[in-house]
Each structure stands twice: as C-alpha cells, then as structure tokens.
C-alpha atoms as a PDB file:
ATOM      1  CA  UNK A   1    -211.677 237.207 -25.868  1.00  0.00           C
ATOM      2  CA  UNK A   2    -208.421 239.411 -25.488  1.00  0.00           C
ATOM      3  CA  UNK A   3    -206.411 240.233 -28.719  1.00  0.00           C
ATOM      4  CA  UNK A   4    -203.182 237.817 -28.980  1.00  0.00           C
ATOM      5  CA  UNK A   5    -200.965 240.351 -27.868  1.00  0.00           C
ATOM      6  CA  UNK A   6    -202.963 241.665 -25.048  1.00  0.00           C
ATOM      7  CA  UNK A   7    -202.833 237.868 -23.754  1.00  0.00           C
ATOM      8  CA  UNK A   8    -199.623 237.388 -24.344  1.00  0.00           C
ATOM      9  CA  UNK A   9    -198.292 240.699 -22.229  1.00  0.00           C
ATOM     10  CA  UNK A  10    -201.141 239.837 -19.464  1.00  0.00           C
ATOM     11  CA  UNK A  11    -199.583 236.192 -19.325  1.00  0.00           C
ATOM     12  CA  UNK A  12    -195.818 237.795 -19.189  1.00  0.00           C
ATOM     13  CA  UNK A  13    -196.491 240.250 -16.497  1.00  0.00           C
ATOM     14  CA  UNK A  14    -198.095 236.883 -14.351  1.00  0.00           C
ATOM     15  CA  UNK A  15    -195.285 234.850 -15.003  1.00  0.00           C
ATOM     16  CA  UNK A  16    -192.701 237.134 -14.013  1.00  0.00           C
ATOM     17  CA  UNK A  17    -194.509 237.679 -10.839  1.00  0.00           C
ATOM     18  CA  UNK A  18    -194.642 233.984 -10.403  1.00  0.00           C
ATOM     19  CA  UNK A  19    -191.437 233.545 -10.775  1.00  0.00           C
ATOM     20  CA  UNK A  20    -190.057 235.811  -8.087  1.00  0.00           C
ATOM     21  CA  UNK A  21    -193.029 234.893  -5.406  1.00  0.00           C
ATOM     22  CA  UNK A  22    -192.708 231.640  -2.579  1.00  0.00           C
ATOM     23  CA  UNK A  23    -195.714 230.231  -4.340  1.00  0.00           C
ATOM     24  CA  UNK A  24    -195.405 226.871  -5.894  1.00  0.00           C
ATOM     25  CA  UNK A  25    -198.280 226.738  -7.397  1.00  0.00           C
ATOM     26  CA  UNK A  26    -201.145 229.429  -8.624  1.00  0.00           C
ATOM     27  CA  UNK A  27    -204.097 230.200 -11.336  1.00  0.00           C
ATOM     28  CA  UNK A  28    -203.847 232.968 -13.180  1.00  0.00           C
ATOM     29  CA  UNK A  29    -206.816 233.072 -14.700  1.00  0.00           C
ATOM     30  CA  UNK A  30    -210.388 231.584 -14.845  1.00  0.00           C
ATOM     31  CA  UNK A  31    -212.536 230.971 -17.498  1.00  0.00           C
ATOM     32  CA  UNK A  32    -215.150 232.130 -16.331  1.00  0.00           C
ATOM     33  CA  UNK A  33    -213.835 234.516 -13.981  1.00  0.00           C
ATOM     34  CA  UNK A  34    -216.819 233.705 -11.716  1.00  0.00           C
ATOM     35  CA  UNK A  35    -218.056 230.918  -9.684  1.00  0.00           C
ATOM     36  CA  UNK A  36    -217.311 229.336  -6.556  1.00  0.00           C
ATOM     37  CA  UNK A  37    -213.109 227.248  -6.291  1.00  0.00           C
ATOM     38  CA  UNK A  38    -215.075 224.822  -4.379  1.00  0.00           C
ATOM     39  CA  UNK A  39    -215.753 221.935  -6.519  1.00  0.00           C
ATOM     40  CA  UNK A  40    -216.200 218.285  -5.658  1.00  0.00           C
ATOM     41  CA  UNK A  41    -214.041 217.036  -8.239  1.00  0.00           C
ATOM     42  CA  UNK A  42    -210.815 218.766  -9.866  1.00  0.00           C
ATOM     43  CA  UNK A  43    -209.941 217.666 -13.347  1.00  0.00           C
ATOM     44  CA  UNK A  44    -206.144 218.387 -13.853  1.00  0.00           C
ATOM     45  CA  UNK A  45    -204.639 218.551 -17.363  1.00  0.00           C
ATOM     46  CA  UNK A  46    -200.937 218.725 -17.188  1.00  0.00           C
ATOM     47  CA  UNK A  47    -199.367 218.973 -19.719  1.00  0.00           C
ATOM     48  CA  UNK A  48    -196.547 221.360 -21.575  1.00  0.00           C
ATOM     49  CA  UNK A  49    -199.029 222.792 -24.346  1.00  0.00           C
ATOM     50  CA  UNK A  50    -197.007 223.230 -26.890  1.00  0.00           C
ATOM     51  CA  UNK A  51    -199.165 223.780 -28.619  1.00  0.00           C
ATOM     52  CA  UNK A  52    -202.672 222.515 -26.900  1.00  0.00           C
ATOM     53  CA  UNK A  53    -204.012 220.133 -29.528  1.00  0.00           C
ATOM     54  CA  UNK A  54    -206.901 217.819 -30.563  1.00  0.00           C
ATOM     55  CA  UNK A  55    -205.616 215.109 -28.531  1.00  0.00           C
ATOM     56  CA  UNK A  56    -205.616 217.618 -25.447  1.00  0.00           C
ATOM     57  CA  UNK A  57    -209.276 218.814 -25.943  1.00  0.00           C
ATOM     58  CA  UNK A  58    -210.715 215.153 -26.869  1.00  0.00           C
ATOM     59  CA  UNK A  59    -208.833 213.749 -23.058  1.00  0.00           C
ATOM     60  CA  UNK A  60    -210.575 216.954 -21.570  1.00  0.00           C
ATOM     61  CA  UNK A  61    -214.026 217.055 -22.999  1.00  0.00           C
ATOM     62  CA  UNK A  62    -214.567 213.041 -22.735  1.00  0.00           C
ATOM     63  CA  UNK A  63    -213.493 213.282 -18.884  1.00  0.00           C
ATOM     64  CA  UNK A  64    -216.231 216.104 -18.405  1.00  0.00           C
ATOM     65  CA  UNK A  65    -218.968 214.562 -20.358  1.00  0.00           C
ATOM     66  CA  UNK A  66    -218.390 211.560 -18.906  1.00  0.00           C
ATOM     67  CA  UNK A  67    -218.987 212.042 -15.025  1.00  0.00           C
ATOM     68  CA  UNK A  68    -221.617 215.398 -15.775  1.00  0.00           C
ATOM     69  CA  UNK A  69    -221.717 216.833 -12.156  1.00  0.00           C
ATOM     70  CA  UNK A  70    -222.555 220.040 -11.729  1.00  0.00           C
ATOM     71  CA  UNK A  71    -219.521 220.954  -8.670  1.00  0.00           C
ATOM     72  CA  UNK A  72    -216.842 219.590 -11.437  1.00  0.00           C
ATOM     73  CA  UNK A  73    -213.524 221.811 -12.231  1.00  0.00           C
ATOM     74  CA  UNK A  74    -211.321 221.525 -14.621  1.00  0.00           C
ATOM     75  CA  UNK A  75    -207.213 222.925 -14.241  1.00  0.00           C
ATOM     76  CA  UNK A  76    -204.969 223.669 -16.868  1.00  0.00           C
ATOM     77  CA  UNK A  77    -201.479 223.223 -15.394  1.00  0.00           C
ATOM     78  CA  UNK A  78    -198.393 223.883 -16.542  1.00  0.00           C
ATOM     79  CA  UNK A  79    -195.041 223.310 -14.967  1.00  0.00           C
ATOM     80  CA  UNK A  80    -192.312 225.930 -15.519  1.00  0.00           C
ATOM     81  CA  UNK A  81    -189.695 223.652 -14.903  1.00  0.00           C
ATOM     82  CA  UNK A  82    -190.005 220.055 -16.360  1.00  0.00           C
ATOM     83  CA  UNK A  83    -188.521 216.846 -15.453  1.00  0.00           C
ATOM     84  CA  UNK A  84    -187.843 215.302 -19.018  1.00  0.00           C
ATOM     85  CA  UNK A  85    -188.735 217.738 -21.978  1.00  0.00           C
ATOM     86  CA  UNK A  86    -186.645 220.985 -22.677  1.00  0.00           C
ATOM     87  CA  UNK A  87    -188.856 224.212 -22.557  1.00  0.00           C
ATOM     88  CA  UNK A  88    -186.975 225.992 -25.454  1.00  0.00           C
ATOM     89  CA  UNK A  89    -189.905 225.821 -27.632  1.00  0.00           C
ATOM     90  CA  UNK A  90    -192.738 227.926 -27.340  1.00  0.00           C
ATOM     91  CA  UNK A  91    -192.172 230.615 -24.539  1.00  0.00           C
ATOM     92  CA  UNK A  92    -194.457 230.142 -21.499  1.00  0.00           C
ATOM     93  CA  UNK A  93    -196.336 233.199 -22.198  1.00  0.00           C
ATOM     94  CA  UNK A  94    -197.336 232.298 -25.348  1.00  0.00           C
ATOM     95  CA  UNK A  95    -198.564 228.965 -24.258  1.00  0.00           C
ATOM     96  CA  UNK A  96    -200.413 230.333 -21.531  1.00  0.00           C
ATOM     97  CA  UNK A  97    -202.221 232.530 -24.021  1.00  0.00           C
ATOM     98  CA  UNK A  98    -202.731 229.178 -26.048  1.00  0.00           C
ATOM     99  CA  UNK A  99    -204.292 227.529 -22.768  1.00  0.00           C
ATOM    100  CA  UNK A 100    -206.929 230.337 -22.673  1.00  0.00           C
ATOM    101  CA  UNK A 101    -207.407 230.066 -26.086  1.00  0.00           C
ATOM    102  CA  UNK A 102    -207.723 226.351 -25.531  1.00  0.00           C
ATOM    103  CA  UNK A 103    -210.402 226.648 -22.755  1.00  0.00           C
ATOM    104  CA  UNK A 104    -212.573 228.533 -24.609  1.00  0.00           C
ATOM    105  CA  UNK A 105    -212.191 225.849 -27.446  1.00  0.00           C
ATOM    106  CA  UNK A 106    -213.001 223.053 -25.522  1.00  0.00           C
ATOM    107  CA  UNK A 107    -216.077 225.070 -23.559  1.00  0.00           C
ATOM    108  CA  UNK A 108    -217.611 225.779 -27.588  1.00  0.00           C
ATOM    109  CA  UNK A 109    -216.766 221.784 -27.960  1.00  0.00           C
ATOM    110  CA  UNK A 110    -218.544 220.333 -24.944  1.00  0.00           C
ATOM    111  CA  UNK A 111    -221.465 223.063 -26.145  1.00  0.00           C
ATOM    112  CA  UNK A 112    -221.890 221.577 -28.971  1.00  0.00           C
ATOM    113  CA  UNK A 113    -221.444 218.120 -28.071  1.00  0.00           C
ATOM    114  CA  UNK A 114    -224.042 218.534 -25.235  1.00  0.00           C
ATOM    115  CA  UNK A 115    -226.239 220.176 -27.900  1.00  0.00           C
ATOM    116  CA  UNK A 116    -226.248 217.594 -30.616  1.00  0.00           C
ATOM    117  CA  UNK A 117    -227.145 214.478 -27.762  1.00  0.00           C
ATOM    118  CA  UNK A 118    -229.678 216.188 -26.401  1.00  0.00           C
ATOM    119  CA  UNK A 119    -228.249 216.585 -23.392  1.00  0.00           C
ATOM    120  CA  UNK A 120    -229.512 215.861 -19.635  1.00  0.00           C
ATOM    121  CA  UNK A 121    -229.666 219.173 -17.221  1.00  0.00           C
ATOM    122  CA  UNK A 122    -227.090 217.565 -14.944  1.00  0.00           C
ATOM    123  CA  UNK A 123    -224.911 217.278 -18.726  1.00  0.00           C
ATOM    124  CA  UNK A 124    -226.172 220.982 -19.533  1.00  0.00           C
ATOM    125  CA  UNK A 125    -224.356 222.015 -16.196  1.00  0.00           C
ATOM    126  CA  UNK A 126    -221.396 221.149 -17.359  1.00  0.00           C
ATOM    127  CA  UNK A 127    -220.919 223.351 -20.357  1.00  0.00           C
ATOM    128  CA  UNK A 128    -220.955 225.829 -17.401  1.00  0.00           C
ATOM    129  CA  UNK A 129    -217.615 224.092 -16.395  1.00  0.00           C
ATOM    130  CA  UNK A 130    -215.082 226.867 -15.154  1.00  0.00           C
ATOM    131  CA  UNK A 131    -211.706 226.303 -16.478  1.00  0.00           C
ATOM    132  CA  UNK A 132    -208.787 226.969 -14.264  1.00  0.00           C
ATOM    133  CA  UNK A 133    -205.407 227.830 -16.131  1.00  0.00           C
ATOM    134  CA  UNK A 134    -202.182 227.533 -13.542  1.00  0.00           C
ATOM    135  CA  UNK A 135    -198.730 227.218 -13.458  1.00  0.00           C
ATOM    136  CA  UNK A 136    -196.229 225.451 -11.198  1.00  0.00           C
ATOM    137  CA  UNK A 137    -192.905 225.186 -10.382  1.00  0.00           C
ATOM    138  CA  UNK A 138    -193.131 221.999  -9.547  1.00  0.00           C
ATOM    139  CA  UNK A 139    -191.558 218.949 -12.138  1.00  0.00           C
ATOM    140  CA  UNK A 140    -192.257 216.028 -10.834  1.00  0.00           C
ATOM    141  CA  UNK A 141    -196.374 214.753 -10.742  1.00  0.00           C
ATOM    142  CA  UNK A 142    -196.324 213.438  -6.963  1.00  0.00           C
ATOM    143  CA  UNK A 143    -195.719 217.416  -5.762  1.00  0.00           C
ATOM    144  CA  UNK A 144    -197.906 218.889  -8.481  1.00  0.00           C
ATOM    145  CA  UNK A 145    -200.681 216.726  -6.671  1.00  0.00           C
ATOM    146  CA  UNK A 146    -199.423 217.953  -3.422  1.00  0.00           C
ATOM    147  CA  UNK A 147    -199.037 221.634  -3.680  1.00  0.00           C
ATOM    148  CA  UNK A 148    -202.389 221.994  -5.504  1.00  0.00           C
ATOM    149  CA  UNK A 149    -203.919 220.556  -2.603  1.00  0.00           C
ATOM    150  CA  UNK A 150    -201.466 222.670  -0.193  1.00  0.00           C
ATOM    151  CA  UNK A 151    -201.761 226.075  -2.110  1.00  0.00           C
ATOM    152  CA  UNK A 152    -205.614 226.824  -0.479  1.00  0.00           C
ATOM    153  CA  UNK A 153    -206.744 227.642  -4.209  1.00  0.00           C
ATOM    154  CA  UNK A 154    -209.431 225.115  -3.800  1.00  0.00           C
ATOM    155  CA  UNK A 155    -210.785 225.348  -0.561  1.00  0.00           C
ATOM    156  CA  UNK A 156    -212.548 222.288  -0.137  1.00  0.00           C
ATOM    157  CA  UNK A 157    -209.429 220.024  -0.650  1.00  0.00           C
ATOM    158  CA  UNK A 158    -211.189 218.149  -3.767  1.00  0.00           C
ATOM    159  CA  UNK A 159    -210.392 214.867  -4.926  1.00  0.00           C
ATOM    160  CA  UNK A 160    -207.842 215.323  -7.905  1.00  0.00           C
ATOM    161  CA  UNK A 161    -208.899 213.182 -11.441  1.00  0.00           C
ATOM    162  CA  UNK A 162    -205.838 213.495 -12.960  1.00  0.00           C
ATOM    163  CA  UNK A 163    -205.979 213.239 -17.024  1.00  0.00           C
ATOM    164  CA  UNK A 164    -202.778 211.400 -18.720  1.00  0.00           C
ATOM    165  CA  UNK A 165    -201.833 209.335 -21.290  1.00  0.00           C
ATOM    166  CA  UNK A 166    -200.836 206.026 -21.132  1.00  0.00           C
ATOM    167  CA  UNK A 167    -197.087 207.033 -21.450  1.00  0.00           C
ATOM    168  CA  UNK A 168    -196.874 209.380 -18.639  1.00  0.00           C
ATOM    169  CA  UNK A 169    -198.637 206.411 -16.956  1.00  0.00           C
ATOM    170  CA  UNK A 170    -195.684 204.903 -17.831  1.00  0.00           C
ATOM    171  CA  UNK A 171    -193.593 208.149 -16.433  1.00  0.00           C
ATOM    172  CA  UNK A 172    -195.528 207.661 -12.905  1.00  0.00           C
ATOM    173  CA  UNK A 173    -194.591 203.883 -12.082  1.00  0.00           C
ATOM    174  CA  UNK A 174    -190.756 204.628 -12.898  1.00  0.00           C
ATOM    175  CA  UNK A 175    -188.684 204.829  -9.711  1.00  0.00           C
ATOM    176  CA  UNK A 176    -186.189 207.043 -11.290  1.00  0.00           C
ATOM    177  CA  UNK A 177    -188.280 209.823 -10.386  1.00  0.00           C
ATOM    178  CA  UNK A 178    -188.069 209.021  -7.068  1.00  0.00           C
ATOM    179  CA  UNK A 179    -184.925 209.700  -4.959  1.00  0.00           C
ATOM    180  CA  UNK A 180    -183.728 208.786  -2.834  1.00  0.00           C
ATOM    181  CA  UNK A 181    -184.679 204.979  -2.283  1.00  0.00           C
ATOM    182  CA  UNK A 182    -185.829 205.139  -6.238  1.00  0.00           C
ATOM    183  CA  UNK A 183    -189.247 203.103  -5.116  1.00  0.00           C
ATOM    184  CA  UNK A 184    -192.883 203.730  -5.929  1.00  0.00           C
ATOM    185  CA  UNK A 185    -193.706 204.420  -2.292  1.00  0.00           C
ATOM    186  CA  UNK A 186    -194.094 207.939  -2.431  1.00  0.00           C
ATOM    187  CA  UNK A 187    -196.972 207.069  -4.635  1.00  0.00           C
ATOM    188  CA  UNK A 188    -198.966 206.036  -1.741  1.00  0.00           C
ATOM    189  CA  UNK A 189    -200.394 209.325  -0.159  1.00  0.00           C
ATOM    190  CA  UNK A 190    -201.605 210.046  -4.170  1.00  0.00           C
ATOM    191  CA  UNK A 191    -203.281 207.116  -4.681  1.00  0.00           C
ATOM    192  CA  UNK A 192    -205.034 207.637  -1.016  1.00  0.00           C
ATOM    193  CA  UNK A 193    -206.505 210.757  -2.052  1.00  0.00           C
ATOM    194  CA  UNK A 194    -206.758 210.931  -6.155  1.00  0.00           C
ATOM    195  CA  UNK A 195    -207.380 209.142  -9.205  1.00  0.00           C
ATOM    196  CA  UNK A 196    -205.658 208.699 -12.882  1.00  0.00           C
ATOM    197  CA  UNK A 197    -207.987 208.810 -15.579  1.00  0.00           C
ATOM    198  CA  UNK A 198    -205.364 207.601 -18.544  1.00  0.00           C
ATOM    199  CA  UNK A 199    -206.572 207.855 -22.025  1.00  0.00           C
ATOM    200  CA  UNK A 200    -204.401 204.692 -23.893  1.00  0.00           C
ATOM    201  CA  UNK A 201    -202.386 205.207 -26.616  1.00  0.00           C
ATOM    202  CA  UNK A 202    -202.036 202.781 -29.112  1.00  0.00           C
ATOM    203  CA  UNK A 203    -198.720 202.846 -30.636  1.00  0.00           C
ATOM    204  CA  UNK A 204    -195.403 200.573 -31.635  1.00  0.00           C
ATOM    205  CA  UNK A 205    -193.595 201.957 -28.481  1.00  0.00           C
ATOM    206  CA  UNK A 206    -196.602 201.450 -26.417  1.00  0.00           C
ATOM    207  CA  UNK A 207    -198.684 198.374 -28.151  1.00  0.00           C
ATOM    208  CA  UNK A 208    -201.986 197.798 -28.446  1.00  0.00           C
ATOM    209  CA  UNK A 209    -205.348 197.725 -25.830  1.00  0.00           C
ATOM    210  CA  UNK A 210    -204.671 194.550 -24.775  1.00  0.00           C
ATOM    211  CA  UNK A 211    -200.659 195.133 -23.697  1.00  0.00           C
ATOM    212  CA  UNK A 212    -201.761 198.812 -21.942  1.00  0.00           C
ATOM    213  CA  UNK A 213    -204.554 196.843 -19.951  1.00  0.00           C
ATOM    214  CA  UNK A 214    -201.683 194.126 -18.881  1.00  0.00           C
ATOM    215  CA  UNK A 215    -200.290 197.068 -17.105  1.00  0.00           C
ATOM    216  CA  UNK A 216    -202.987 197.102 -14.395  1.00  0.00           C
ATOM    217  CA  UNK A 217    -203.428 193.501 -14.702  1.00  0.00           C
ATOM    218  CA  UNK A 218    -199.994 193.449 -13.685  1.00  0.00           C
ATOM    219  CA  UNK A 219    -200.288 195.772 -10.693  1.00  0.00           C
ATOM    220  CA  UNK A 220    -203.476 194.245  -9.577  1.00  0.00           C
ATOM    221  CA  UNK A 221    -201.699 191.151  -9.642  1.00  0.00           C
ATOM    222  CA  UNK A 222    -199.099 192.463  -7.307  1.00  0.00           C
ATOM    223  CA  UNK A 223    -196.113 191.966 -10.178  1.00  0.00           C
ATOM    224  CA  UNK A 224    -194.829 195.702  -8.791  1.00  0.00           C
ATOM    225  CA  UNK A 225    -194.725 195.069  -5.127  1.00  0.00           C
ATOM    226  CA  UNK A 226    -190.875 194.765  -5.138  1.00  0.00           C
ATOM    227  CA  UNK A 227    -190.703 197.795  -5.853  1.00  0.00           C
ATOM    228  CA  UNK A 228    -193.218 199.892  -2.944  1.00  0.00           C
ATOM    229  CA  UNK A 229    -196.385 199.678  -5.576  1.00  0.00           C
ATOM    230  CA  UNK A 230    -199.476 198.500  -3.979  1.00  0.00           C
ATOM    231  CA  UNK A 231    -202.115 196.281  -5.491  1.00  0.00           C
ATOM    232  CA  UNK A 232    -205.166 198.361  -4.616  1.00  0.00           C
ATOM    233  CA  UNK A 233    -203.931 201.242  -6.404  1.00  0.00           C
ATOM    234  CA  UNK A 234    -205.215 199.916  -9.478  1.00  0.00           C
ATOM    235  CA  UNK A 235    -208.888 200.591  -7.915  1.00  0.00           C
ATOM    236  CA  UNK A 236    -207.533 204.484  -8.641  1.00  0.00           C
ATOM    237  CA  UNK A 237    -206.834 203.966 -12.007  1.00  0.00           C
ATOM    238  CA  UNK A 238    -209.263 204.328 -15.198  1.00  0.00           C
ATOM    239  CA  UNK A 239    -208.202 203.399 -18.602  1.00  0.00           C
ATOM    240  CA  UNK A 240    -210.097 204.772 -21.156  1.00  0.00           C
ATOM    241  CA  UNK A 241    -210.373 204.459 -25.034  1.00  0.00           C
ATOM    242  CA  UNK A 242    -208.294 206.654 -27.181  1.00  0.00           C
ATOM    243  CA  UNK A 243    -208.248 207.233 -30.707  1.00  0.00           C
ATOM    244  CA  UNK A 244    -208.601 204.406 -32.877  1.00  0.00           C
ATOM    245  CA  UNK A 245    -205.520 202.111 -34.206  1.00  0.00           C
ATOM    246  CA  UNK A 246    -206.435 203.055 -38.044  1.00  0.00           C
ATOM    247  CA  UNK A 247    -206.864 207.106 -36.688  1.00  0.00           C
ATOM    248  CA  UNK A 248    -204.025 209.512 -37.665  1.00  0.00           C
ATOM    249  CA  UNK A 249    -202.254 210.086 -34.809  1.00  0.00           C
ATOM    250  CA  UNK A 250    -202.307 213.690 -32.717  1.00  0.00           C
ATOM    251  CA  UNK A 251    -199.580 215.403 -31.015  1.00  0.00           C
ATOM    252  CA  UNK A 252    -197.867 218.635 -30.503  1.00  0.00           C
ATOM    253  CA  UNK A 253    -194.741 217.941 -32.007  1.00  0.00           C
ATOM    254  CA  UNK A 254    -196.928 216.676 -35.218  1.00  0.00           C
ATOM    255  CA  UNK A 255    -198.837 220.046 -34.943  1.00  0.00           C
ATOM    256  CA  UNK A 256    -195.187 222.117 -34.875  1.00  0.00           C
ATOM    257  CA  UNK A 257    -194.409 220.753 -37.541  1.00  0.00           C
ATOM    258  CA  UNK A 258    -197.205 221.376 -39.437  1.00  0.00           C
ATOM    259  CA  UNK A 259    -197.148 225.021 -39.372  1.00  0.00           C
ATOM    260  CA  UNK A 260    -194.436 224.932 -41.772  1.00  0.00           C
ATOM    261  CA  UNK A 261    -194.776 221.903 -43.524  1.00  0.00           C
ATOM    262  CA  UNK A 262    -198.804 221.201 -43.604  1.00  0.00           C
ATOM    263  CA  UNK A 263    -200.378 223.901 -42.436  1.00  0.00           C
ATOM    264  CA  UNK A 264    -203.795 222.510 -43.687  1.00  0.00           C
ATOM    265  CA  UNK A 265    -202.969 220.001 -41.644  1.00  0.00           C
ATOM    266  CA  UNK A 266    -203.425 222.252 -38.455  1.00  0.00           C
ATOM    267  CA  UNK A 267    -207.516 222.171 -38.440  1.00  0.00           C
ATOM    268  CA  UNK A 268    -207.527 218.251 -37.601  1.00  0.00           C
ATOM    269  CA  UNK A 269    -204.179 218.934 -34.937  1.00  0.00           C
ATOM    270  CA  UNK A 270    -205.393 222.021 -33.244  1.00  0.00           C
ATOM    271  CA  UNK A 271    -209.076 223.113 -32.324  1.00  0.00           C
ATOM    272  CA  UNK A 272    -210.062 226.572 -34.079  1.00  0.00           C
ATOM    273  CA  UNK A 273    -208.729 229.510 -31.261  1.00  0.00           C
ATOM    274  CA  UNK A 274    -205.681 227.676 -31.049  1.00  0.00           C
ATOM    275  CA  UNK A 275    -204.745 227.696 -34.783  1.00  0.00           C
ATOM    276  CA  UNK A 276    -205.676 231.357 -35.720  1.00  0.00           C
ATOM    277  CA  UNK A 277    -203.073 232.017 -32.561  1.00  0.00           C
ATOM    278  CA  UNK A 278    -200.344 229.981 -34.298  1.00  0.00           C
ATOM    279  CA  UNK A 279    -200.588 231.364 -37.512  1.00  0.00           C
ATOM    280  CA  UNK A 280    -201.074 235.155 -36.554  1.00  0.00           C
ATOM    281  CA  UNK A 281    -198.128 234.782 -33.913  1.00  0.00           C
ATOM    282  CA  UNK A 282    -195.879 232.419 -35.317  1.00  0.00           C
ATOM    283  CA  UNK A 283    -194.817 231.172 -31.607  1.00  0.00           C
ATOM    284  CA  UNK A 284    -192.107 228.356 -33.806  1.00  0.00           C
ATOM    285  CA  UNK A 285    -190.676 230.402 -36.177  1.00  0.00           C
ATOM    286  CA  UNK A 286    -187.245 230.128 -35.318  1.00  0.00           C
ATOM    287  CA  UNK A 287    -185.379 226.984 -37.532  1.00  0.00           C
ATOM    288  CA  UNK A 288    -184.559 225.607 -33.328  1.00  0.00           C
ATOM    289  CA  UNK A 289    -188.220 225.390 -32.009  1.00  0.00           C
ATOM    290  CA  UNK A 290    -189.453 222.051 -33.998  1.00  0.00           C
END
C-alpha cells in the first residue's frame, strides 16, 4: 500500500480534477486495479466515511459473504456534496485515502472470515472481490443510483444492491427529498431496477427489530400509497440483522471522538489500516472537527 501522504496527494490531485470535469460520477481507483467493470451485481456503500468504521466493514463483508458470486462488485461512494450532514470534518482527500485503506481492511476481513469457515470455491471467489472507490457530486440517493448506471463505468448496466442502515431507510421514504410534488414517486424507476439491503439499527430513536420490520409491514400493507409508494417495492427490500441490542454501539462520530478521548477505544471502532491512518495523520485535530 501507498504511504499516507502519497495517498493523500494522489486523492487531492483526483478530486480537483473531479471537481472541474462534467462528470457526475467516477472511480478513482480500484482495488485491485485489475479485472473486468462487468459484474452481475454492484454492491454500493455510500456513505460520508468519516472515518470508515467497524459498522461500515461488518454491512460490507456480511453483504459479500452472504450472496458469494464470483461476477460480484463492490463501490465505495462518496458524495462531495451532501444533502443533510456538513462536510467540514475530515477533508475529502483524506477520507478517500481512508476508503482505500478501508478496502484493503475489509478484503484481509472477508480473507480471514472465508478462511476460518472453510470456505466453498464459489465463497473463495469472493475474497477476490475488486473494490471500487468513487465519488459523486450527486446528494440525493435516487441520482446517485442513476448516474452510476448513466456514467458507462460498469458496462453491463448491473443491478445495484444498495447497503444502508435502517435510518437512511428512513432518509429514502421521506418526501422532503423530493421536489417538486414532495412524493415517493420518483422512487419508482429505483425500485424497478435495484435493491436495498438495510442492516437495522436498534436504537431509542429507531426501536427495536420488531418496530424496523413494521416499516415494510407497513409498505407491504399499502399504509404509504398516499403518498406515490408502491406496495411491491417491499419485494426490493432486505432487512438484515445488525449488531446486537446489548452490543456497544459503532459509529463515526463515536470513533472521532475517540481519538482524543479513548483512543484505545479506536481498535473495536475502526478496522486496523484505518486506525494507524488516524493516529499518524490526525485528520480531526482541529477543536471544530468532532
């Protein structure tokens, strides 16, 4: 792997040329550089990585190991411009460097995982996985979907498994983020062509498995037509298991502010590449950045 700083300038240069070019969307690197952008199935991880964490690697890893086929892909993506969060954290260069830091963290992690199960050949393939890492200029999730499939990066027009918590979830079926009528219809051509594969997240603000699987229940049941949802979307959506109620709970805000609080803390927040990056670089060392 590149030194820190050779990632970070690499990642600086990219963005800069990014963010003068038409492109929407584009990968700046692969991990491994080789193999074929023609996959069956395209993973995408958006997310704002800052910094990639546990909780990131877990929603990434179980998604592979669970559907092992050989023509899989996964994409790191990261928006430039974001709907809700502020980007004065981390800057995107340094996260970018993160991201590849990440993917070679979770490629060790399936390894291993594939290693101590004894795994299939058809698993074996995927520690193999290439790792995409993009960015987009795109905020909102219904035109991420769109210009990846748009940008001719992935010439076989893949189905999209898009990986998300239950909270963004939550973030999707909100009209707000849909001007001008403010209704879910512009979900439709998404749910035509891609799937959600949401990880739930047990939490006071979000309760427990049983109130996250209500949510489908609910859409199944037709209890969001009113507003332009459709009842066989739910066939698109997967809820999966998350980390247990009694588990400490992982974020990146939680993994900021261990670095100067708890900074033992960091081996159970961030996976190994990732943490020797944030304690070498010190991306949140200003007093603003927690």
């Amino acid at each position: 792997m590149a030194s820190f700083r050779a990632l970070q300038t690499k990642y600086a240069s990219l963005l800069k040329q990014f963010t003068v070019s038409p492109l929407d969307f584009e990968v700046f690197t692969s991990i491994p550089t080789s193999g074929s952008r023609s996959p069956g199935v395209l993973y995408v991880l958006d997310s704002s990585f800052n910094p990639p964490t546990w909780a990131h690697l877990r929603i990434a890893g179980s998604a592979l190991l669970g559907r092992p086929e050989p023509d899989s892909r996964l994409l790191l993506l990261l928006a430039i411009q974001n709907a809700d969060k502020p980007s004065n954290l981390a800057s995107f260069e340094d996260r970018l460097a993160m991201m590849e830091l990440f993917a070679h963290d979770l490629r060790s992690y399936i390894s291993a995982k594939i290693t101590s199960q004894n795994g299939s050949t058809s698993m074996a393939r995927i520690s193999t996985c290439s790792i995409d890492i993009g960015v987009t200029k795109k905020p909102y999730f219904i035109d991420k979907a769109t210009v990846i499939e748009n940008s001719g990066v992935y010439s076989n027009l893949p189905e999209q498994v898009h990986l998300t918590g239950y909270d963004t979830l939550i973030r999707i079926f909100n009209a707000k983020y849909y001007p001008p009528e403010y209704t879910l219809a512009p979900l439709a051509p998404l749910f035509s062509k891609h799937r959600l594969r949401v990880t739930m997240r047990p939490s006071d603000q979000w309760g427990g498995r049983e109130e996250q699987e209500a949510f489908l229940r609910g859409l199944a049941s037709g209890d969001r037509e009113q507003e332009g949802a459709q009842r066989e979307w739910v066939e698109r959506i997967q809820l999966v298991e998350g980390r247990k109620p009694d588990q400490e709970p992982v974020s990146s805000t939680r993994a900021r502010k261990a670095i100067k609080s708890a900074s033992q803390d960091l081996e159970w927040l961030v996976p190994d590449n990732v943490r020797h990056f944030l304690l070498s670089e010190s991306p949140y060392a200003s007093e603003g950045s927690l």
